[in-house]
C-alpha atoms as a PDB file:
ATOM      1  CA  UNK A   1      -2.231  -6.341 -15.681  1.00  0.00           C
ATOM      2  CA  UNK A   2      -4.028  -9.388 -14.720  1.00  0.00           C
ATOM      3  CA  UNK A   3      -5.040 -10.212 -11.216  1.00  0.00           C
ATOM      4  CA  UNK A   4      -1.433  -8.761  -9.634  1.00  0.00           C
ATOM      5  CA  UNK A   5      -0.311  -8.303  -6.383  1.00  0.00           C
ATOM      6  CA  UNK A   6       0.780  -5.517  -4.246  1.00  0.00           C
ATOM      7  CA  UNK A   7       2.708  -4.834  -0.835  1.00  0.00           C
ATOM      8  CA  UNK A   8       2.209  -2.207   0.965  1.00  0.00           C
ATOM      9  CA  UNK A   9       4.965  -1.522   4.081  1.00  0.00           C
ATOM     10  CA  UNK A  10       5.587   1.786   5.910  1.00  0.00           C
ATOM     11  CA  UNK A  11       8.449   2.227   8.778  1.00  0.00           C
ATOM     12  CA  UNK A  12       8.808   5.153  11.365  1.00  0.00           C
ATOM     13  CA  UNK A  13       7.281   4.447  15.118  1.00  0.00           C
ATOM     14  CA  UNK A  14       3.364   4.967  13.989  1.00  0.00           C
ATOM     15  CA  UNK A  15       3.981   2.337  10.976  1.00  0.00           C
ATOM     16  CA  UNK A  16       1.326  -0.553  12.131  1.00  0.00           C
ATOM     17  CA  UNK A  17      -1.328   2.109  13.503  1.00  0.00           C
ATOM     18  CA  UNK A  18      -0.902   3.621  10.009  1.00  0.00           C
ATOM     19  CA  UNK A  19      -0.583   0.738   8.175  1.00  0.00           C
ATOM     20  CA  UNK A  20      -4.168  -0.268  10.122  1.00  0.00           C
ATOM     21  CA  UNK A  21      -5.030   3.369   8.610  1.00  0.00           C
ATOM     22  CA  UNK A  22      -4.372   2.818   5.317  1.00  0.00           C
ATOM     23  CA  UNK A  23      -5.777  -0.763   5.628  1.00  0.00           C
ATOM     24  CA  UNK A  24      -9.058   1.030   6.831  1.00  0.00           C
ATOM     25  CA  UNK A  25      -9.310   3.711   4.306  1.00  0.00           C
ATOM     26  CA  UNK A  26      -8.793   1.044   1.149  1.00  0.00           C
ATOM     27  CA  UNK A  27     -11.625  -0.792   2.835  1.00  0.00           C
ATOM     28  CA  UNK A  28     -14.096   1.868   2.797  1.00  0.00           C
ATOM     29  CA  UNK A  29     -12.899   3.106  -0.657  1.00  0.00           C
ATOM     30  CA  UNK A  30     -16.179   1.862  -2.691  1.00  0.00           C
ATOM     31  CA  UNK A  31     -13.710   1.774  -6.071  1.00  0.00           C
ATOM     32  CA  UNK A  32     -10.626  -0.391  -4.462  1.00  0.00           C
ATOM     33  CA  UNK A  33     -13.029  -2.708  -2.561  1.00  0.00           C
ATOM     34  CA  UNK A  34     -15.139  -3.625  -5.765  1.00  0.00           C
ATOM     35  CA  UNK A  35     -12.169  -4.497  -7.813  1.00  0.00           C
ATOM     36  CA  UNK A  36      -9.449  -5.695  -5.819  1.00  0.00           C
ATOM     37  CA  UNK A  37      -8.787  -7.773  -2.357  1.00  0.00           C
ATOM     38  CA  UNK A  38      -7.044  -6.005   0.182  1.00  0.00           C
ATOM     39  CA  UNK A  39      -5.749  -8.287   3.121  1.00  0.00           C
ATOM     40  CA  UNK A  40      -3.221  -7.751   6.061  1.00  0.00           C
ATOM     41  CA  UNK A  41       0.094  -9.437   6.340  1.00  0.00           C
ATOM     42  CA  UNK A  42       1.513 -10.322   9.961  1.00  0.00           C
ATOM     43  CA  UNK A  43       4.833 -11.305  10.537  1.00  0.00           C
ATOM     44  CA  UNK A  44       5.926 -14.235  13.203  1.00  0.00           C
ATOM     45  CA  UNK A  45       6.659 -13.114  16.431  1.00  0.00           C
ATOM     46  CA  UNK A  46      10.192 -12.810  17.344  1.00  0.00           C
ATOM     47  CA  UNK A  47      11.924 -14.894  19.734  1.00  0.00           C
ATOM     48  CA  UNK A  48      11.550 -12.208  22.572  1.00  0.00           C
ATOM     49  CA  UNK A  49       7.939 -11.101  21.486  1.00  0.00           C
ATOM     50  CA  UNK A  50       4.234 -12.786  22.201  1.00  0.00           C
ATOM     51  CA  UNK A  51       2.224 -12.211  19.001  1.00  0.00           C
ATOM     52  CA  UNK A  52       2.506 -11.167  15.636  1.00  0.00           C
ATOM     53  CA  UNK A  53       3.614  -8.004  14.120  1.00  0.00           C
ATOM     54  CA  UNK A  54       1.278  -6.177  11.396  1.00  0.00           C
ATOM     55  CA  UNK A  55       3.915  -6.073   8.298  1.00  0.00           C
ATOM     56  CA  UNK A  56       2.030  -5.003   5.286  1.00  0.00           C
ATOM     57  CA  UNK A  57      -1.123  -4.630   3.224  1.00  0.00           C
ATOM     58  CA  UNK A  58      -1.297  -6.968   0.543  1.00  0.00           C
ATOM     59  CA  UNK A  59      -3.787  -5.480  -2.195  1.00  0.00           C
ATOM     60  CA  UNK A  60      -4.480  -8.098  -5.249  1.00  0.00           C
ATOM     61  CA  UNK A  61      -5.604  -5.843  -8.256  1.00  0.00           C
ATOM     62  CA  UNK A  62      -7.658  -7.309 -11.345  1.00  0.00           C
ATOM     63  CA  UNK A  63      -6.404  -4.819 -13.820  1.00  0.00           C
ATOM     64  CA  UNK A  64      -4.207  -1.778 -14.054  1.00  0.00           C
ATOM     65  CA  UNK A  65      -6.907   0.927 -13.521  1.00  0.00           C
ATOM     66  CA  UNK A  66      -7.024  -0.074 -10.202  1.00  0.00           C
ATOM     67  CA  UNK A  67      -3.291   1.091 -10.033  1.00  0.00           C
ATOM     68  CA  UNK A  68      -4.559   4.533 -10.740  1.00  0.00           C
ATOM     69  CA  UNK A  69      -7.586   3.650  -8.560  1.00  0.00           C
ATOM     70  CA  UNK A  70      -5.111   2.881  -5.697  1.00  0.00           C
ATOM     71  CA  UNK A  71      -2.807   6.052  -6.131  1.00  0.00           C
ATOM     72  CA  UNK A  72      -5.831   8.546  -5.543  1.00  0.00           C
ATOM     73  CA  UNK A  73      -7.220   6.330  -2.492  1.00  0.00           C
ATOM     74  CA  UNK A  74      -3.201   6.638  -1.031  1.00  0.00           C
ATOM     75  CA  UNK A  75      -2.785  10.529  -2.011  1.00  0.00           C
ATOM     76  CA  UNK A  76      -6.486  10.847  -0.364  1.00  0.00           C
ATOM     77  CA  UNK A  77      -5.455   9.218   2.277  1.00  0.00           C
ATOM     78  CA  UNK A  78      -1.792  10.946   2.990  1.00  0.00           C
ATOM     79  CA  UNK A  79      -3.496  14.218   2.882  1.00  0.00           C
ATOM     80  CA  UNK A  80      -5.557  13.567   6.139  1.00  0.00           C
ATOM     81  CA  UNK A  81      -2.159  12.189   7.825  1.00  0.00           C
ATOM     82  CA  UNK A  82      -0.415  14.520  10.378  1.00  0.00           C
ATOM     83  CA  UNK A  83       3.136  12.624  10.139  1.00  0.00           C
ATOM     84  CA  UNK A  84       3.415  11.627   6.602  1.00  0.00           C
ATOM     85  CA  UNK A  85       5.197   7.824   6.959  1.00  0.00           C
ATOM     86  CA  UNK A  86       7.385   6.287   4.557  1.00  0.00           C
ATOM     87  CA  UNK A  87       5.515   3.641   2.509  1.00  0.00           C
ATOM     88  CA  UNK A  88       7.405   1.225   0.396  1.00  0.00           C
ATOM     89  CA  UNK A  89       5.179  -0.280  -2.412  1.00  0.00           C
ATOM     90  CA  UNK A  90       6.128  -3.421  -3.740  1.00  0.00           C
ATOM     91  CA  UNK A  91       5.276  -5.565  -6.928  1.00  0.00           C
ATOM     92  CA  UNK A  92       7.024  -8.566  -7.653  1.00  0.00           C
ATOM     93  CA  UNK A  93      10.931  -7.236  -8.281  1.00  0.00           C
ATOM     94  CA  UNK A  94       9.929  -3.681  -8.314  1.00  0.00           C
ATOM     95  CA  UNK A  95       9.983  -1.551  -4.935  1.00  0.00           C
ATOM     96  CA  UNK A  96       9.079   2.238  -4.827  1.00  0.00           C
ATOM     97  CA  UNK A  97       9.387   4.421  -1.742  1.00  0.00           C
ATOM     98  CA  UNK A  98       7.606   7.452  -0.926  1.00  0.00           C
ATOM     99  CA  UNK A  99       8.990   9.163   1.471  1.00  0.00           C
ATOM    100  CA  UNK A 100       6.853  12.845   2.448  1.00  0.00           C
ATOM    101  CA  UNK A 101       4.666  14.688   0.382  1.00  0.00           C
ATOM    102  CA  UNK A 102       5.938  13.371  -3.166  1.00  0.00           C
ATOM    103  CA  UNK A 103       2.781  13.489  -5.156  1.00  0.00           C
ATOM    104  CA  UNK A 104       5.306  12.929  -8.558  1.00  0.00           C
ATOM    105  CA  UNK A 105       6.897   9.650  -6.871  1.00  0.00           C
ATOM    106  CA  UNK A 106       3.244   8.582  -6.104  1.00  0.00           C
ATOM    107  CA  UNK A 107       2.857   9.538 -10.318  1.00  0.00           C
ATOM    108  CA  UNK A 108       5.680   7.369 -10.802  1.00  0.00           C
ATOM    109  CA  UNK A 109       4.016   4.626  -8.878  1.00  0.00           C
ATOM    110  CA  UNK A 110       1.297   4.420 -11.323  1.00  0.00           C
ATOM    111  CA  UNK A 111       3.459   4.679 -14.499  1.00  0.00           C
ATOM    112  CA  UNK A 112       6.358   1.900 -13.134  1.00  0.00           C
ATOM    113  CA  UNK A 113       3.406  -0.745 -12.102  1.00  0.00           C
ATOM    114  CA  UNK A 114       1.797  -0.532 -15.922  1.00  0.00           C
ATOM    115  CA  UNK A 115       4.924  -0.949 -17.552  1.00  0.00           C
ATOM    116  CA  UNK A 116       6.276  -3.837 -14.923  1.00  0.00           C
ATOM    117  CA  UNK A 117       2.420  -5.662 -16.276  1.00  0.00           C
ATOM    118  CA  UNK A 118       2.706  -5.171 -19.736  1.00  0.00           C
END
């Protein structure tokens, strides 16, 4: 895995004050921020609305440890959440949702992303 990127979405009411969450947490992770670039991605405004819209993380990882490194910052992370969101993690064609307290779909994550870089 060479310098690929993720997306990171959630949807339910909280999603952008947990998507600022996760944003956060990834941030202060010493491990993600030494080896990959984590950014926010805002969405246009719509017609009836007067700013943006906070519509993902974007995380650009250099290898595919950080794919493991990611998964333990997330299940961190989740554990410290309340209301558990859905979070949709996307890499190129490949789109995996997590939806509660699914520690072997976040496993899954981890095993899909390697294979979808080698």
């Amino acid at each position: 895995m060479t310098a690929n990127t993720i997306h990171i979405g959630m949807s339910g009411e909280e999603a952008e004050k947990e998507l600022q969450s996760f944003y956060n947490w990834l941030r202060d992770d010493e491990d993600i921020r030494q080896h990959a670039q984590v950014a926010l991605r805002w969405s246009p405004p719509k017609e009836s609305e007067m700013g943006t819209a906070l519509e993902a993380i974007e995380l650009v990882l250099s290898n595919s440890f950080e794919v493991a490194n990611l998964t333990l910052a997330y299940l961190a992370w989740r554990y410290t959440r309340r209301e558990k969101p859905k979070v949709t993690f996307k890499h190129g064609d490949l789109e995996i949702t997590v939806d509660g307290d699914d520690e072997e779909t976040v496993k899954k994550i981890i095993r899909s992303f390697k294979e979808d870089s080698e």
